[in-house]
Protein backbone atom coordinates (compact mmCIF):
# COMPACT_ATOMS: atom_id res chain seq x y z
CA UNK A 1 -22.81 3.97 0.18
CA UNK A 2 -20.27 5.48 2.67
CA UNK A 3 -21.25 6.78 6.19
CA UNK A 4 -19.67 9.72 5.61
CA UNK A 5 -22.80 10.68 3.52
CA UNK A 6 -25.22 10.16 6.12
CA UNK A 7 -27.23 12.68 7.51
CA UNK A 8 -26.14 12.49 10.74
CA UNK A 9 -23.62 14.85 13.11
CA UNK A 10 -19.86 14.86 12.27
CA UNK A 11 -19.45 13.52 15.63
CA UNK A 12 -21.26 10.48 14.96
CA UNK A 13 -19.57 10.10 11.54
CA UNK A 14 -16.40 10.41 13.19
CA UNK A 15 -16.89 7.44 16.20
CA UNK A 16 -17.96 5.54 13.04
CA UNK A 17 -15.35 5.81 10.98
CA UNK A 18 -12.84 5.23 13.51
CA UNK A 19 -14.56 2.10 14.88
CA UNK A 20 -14.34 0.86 11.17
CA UNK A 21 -17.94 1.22 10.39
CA UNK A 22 -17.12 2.71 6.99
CA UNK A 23 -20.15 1.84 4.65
CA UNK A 24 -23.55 1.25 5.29
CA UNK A 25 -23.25 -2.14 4.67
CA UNK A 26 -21.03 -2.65 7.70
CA UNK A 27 -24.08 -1.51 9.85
CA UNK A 28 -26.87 -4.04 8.51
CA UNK A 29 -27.80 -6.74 11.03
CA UNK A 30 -25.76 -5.07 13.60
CA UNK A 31 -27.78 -5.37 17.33
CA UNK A 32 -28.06 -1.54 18.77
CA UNK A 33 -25.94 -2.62 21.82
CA UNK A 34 -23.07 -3.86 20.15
CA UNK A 35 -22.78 -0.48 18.00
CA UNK A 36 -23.57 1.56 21.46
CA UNK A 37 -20.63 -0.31 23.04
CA UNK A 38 -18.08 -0.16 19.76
CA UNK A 39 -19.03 3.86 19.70
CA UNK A 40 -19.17 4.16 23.68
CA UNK A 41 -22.84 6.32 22.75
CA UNK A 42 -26.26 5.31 24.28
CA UNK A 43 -28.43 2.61 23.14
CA UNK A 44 -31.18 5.30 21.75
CA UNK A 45 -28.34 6.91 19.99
CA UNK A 46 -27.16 3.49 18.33
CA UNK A 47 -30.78 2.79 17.14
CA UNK A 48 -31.00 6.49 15.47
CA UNK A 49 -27.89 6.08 13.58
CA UNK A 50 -29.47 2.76 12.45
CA UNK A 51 -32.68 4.14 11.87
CA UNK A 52 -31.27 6.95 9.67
CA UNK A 53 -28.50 3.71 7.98
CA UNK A 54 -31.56 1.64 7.28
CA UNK A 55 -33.09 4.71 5.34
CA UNK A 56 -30.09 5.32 2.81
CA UNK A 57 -30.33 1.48 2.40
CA UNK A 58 -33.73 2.05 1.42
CA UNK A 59 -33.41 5.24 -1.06
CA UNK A 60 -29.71 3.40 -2.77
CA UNK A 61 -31.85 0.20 -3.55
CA UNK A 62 -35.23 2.03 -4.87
CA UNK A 63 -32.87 4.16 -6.90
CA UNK A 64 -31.07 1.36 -8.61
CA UNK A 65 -34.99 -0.12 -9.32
CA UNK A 66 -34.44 -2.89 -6.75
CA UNK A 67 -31.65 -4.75 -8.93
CA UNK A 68 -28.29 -6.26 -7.68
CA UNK A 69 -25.56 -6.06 -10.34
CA UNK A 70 -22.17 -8.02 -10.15
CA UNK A 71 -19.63 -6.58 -12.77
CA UNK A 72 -16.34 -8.13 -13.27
CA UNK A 73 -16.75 -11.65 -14.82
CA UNK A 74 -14.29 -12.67 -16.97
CA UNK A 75 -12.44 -15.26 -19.07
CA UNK A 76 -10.05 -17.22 -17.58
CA UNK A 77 -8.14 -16.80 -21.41
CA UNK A 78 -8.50 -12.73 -21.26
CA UNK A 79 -7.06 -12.77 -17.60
CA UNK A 80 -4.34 -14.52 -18.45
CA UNK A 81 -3.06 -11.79 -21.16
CA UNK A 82 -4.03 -9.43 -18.84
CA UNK A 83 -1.32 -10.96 -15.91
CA UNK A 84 1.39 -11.48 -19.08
CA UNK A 85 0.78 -7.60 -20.20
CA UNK A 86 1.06 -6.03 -16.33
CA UNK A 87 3.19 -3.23 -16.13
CA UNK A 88 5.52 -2.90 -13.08
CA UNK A 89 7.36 -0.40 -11.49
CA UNK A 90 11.31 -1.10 -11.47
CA UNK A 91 13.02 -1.04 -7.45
CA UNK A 92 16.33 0.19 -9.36
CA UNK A 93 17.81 -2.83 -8.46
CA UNK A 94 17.86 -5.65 -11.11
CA UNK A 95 18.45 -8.31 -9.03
CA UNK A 96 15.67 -7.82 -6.73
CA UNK A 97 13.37 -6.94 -9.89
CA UNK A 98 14.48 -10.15 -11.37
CA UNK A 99 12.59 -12.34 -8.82
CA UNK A 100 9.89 -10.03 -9.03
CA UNK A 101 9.31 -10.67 -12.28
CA UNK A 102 10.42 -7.38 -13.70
CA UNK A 103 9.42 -5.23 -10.51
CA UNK A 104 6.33 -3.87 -8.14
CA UNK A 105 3.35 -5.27 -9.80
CA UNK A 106 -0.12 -2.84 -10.68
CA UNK A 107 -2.90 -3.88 -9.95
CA UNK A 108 -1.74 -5.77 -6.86
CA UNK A 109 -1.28 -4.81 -2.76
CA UNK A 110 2.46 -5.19 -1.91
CA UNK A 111 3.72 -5.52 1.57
CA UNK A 112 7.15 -4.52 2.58
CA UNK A 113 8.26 -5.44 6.26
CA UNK A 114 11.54 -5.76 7.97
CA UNK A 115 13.47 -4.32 11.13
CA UNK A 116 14.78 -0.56 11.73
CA UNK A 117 17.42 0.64 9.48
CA UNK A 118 16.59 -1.66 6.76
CA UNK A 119 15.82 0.61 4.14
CA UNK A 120 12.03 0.34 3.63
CA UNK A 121 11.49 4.02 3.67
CA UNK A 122 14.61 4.17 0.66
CA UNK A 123 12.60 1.67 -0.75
CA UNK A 124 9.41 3.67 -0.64
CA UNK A 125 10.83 7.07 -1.74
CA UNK A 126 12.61 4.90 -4.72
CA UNK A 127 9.23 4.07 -6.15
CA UNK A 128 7.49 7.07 -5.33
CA UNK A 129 10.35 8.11 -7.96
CA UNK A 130 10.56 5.94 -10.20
CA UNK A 131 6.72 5.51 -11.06
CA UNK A 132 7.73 8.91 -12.79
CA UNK A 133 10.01 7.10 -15.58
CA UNK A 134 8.77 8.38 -19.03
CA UNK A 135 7.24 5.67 -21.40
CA UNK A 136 10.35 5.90 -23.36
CA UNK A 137 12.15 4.43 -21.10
CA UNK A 138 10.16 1.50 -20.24
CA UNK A 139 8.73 3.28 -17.11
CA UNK A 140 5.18 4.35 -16.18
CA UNK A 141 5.16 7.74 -16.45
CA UNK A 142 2.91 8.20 -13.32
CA UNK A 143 2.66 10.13 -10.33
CA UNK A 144 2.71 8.54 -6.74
CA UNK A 145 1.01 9.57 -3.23
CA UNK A 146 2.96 8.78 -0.34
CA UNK A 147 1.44 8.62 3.28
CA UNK A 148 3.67 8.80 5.69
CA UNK A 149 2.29 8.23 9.21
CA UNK A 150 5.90 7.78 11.07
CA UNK A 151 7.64 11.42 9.78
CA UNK A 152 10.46 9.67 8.04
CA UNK A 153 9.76 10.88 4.91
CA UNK A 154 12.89 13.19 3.93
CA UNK A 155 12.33 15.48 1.22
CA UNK A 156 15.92 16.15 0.47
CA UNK A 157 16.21 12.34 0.06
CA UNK A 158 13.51 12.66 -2.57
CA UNK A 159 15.39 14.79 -4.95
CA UNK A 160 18.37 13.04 -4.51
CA UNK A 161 17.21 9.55 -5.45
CA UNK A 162 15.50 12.07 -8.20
CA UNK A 163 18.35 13.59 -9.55
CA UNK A 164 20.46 9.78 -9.74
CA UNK A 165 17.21 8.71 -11.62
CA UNK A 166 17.46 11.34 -14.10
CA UNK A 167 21.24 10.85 -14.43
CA UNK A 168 20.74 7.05 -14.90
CA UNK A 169 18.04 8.00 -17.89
CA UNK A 170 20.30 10.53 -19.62
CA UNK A 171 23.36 8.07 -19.58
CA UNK A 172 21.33 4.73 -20.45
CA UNK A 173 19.47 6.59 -22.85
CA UNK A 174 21.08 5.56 -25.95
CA UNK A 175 20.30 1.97 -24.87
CA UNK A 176 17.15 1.86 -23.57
CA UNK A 177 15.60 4.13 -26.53
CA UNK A 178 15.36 2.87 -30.31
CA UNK A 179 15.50 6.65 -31.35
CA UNK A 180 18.40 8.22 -29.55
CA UNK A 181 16.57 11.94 -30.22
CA UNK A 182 13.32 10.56 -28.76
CA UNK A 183 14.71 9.15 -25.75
CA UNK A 184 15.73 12.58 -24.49
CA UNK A 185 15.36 13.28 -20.79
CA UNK A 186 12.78 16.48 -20.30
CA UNK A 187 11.93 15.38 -17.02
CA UNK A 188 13.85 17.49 -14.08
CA UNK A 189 13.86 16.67 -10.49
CA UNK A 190 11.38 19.72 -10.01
CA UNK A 191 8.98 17.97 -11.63
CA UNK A 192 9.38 14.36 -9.62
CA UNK A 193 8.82 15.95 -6.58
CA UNK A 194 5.88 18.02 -7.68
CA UNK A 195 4.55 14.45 -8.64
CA UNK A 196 4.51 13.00 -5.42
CA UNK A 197 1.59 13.74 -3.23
CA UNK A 198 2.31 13.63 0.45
CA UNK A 199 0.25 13.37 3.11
CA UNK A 200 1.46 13.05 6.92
CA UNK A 201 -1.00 11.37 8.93
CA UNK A 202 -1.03 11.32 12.92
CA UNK A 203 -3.93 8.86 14.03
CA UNK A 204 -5.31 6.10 12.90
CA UNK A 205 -8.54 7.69 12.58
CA UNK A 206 -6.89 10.20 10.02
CA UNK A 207 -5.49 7.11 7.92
CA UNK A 208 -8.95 5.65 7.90
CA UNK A 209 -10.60 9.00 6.66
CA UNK A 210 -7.92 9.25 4.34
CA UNK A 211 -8.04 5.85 2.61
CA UNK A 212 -11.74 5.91 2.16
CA UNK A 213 -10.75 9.63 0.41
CA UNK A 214 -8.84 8.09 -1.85
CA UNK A 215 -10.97 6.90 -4.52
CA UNK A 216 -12.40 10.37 -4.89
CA UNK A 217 -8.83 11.56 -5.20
CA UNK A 218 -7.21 9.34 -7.44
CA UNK A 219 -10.52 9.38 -9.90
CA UNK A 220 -9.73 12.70 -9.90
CA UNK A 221 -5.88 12.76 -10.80
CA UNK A 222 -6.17 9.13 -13.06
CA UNK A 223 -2.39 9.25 -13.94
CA UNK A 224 -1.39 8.44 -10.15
CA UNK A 225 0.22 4.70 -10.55
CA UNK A 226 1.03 4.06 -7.20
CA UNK A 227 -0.06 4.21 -3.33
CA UNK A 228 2.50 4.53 -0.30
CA UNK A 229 1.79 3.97 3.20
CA UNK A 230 4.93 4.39 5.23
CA UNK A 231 3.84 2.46 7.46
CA UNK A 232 0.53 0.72 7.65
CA UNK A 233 1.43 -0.28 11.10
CA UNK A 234 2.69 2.85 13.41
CA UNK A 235 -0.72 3.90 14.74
CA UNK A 236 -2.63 -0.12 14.91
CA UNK A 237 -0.23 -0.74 17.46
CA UNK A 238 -1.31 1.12 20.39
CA UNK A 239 -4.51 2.55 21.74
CA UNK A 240 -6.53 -0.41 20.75
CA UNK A 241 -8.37 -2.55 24.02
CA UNK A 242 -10.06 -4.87 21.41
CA UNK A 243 -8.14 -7.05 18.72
CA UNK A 244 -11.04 -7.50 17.01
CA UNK A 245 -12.13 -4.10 16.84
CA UNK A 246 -8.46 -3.46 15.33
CA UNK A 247 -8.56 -6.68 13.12
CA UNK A 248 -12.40 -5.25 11.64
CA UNK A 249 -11.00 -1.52 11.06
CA UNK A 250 -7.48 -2.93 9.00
CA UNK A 251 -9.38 -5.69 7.24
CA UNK A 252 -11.72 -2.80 5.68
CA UNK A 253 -8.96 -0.42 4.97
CA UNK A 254 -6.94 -3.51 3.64
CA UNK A 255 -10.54 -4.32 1.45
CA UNK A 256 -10.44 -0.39 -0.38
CA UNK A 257 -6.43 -0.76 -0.77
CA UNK A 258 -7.24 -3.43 -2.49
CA UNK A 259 -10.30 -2.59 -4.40
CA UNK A 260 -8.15 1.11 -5.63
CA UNK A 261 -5.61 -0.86 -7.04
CA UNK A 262 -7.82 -3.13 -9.19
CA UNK A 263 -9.89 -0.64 -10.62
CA UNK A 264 -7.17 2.08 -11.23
CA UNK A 265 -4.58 -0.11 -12.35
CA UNK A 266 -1.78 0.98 -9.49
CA UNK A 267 0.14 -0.36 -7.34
CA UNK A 268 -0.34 -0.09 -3.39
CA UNK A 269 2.88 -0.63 -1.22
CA UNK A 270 2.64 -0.73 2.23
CA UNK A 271 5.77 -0.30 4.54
CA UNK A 272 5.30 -3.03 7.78
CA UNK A 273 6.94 -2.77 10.78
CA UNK A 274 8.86 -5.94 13.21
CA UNK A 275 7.43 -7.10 16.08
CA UNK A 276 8.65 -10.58 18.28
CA UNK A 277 6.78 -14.13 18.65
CA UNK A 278 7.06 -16.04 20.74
CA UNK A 279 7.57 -20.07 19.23
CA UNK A 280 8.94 -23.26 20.09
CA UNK A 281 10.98 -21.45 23.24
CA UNK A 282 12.29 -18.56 21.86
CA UNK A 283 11.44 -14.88 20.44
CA UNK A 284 11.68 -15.01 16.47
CA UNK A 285 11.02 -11.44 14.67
CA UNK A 286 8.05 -11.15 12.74
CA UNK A 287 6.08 -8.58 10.45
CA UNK A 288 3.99 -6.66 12.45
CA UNK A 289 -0.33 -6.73 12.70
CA UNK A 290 -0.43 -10.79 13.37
CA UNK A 291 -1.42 -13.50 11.36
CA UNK A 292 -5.14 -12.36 9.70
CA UNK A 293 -3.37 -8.85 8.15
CA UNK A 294 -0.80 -11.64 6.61
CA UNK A 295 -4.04 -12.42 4.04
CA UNK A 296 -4.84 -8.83 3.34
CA UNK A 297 -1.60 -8.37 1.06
CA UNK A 298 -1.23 -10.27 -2.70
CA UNK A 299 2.61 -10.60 -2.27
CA UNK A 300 4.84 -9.82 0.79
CA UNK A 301 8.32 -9.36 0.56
CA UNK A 302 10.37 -9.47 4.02
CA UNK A 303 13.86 -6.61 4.49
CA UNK A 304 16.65 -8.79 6.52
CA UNK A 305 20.41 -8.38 7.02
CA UNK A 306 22.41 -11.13 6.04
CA UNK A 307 25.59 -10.36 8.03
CA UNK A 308 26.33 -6.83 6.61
CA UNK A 309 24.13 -7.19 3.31
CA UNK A 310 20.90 -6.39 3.11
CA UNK A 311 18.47 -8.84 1.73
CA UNK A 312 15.04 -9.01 0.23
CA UNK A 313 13.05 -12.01 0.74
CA UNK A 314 9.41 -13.23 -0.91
CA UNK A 315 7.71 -14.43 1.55
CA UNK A 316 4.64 -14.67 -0.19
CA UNK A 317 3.46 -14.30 -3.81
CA UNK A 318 0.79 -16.25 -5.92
CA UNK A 319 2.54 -15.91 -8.78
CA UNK A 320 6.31 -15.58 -7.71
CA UNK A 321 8.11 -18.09 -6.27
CA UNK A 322 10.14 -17.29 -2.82
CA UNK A 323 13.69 -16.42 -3.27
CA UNK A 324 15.86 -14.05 -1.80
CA UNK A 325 18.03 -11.15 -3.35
CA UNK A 326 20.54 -8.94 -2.08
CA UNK A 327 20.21 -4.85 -2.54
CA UNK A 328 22.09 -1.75 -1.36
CA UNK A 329 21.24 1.51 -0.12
CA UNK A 330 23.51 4.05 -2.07
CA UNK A 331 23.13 8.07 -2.17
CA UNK A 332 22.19 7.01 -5.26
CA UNK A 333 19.11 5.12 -3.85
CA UNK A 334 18.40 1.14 -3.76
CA UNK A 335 20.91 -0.64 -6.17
CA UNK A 336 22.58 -3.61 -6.87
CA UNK A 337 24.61 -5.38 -4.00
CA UNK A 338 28.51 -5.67 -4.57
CA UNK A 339 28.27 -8.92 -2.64
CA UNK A 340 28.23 -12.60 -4.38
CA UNK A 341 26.73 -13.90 -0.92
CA UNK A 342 23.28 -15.94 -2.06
CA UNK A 343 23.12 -17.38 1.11
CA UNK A 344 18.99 -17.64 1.90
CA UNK A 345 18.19 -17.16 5.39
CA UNK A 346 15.03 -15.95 7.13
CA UNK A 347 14.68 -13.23 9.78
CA UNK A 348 17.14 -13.70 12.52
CA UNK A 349 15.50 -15.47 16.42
CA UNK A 350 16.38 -13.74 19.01
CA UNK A 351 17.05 -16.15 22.28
């Protein structure tokens, strides 16, 4: 049960929700005085809002005639023809898909990190596009929501890497479709952009009350295939006095990323910021949120320039191996590098 359906004041539900106290579960066994001091409210006040959390316990387990229920077990055999029959969502580059094994995975939380200028916004906007490839042409014929909590989201971009996508379909159609007549392009770059529902967040407290509105949403619109956060990071990295306060709020929005993707077959993609660490003498650049958010992602793929190429990197994947690939950002969108340079290198140190 979420907090948010307490019956307590908005105010209340609010200084929860934003010190990551999102469920009720979150608030069993937790002493009055620590939740007085996470919500900065009295210690009477903390032991009301328990008082009242303790009740909905109370009523959700009578309700369910006192009987805990684990779904989800399953063959080792059947999950293995699940992972072989994934679909994925093609970065319009085939190099880069080709160490992904075909793409962005569903099902799965991808993280997508590197330095300014990169292209991990092009990136983004690319799937939120091409999630919207018809069946008939090997794509997923979904919609995408995009959150974008920086502002770099550029519309005009949008239908641009929309229009090249529709180009590319009409021109590869012959090939990619068995039946040339059935392989004809109806969509039109009015209607990718009408698929892609974009919200502009400015707070962390908004993102927080936005991802636990997401299951509600996407229940609602089933055909959405994939999640955008551009980026997870901009507002965890200031107005926070306690790490741990920080690490508890991200591992819980990390938790229902996760949880969205499994049970409505998408794909989550979250854009990650650079930030410097300091190792063995000298300042190396590194993905942004610190080591515990590096567990909250299945696969994480690291943006670097490679002299003047840019380069994507898996950093970590449990079922790809790492290896890097070079891409290009094009008015066209992400494609293919012109270079032949396979030289593998990490993210640059700055001394």
């Amino acid at each position: 049960m979420e907090v948010w359906k307490l019956p307590i004041s908005a105010t209340q539900k609010g200084k929860l929700i934003s010190a990551g106290y999102t469920s009720i579960s979150s608030l069993s066994s937790l002493p009055s005085s620590d939740l007085a001091r996470d919500l900065n409210i009295s210690d009477s006040e903390a032991q009301h809002i328990l008082k009242i959390a303790l009740q909905g316990c109370t009523r959700l387990d009578s309700s369910s005639g006192n009987h805990s229920v684990v779904n989800g077990a399953q063959n080792a055999w059947d999950m293995f023809h699940e992972e072989e029959s994934l679909i994925r969502i093609t970065t319009s580059c085939a190099d880069l898909d080709k160490i992904l094994g075909g793409g962005i995975n569903c099902k799965e939380v991808t993280e997508i990190g590197g330095v300014p200028g990169i292209g991990k916004t092009q990136m983004g906007i690319q799937l939120a596009v091409n999630v919207q490839i018809p069946l008939d042409f090997g794509g997923l014929g979904g919609k995408a929501i995009y959150i974008d909590t920086e502002g770099s989201f550029m519309v005009e971009r949008a239908l641009q890497i929309a229009e090249a996508c529709i180009e590319d379909m009409s021109e590869y159609s012959g090939f990619l479709c068995k039946d040339f007549q059935a392989g004809q392009v109806k969509l039109q770059p009015k209607d990718i952009l009408e698929n892609i529902y974009y919200f502009r967040i400015c707070s962390y407290t908004e993102q927080i009350a936005l991802v636990n509105y997401l299951e509600k949403f996407v229940s609602e619109r089933k055909d959405v295939k994939v999640i955008i956060v551009d980026s997870v990071t901009f507002h965890f990295r200031q107005d926070f006095d306690y790490l741990a306060l920080r690490t508890r709020i991200l591992s819980g929005m990390a938790l229902k990323l996760m949880k969205l993707a499994k049970m409505f077959n998408l794909a989550v993609v979250l854009l990650n910021q650079v930030t410097n660490k300091y190792t063995e003498g000298s300042f190396h650049l590194t993905l942004a949120l610190g080591d515990s958010w590096s567990h909250s992602c299945t696969n994480r793929i690291i943006l670097y320039w490679n002299g003047n190429e840019r380069y994507a990197y898996i950093d970590k994947s449990p079922s790809l191996r790492s290896a890097s690939a070079p891409y290009s950002v094009t008015e066209r969108g992400i494609r293919n590098s012109a270079s032949n340079c396979k030289r593998v290198k990490m993210m640059g140190t700055i001394t």
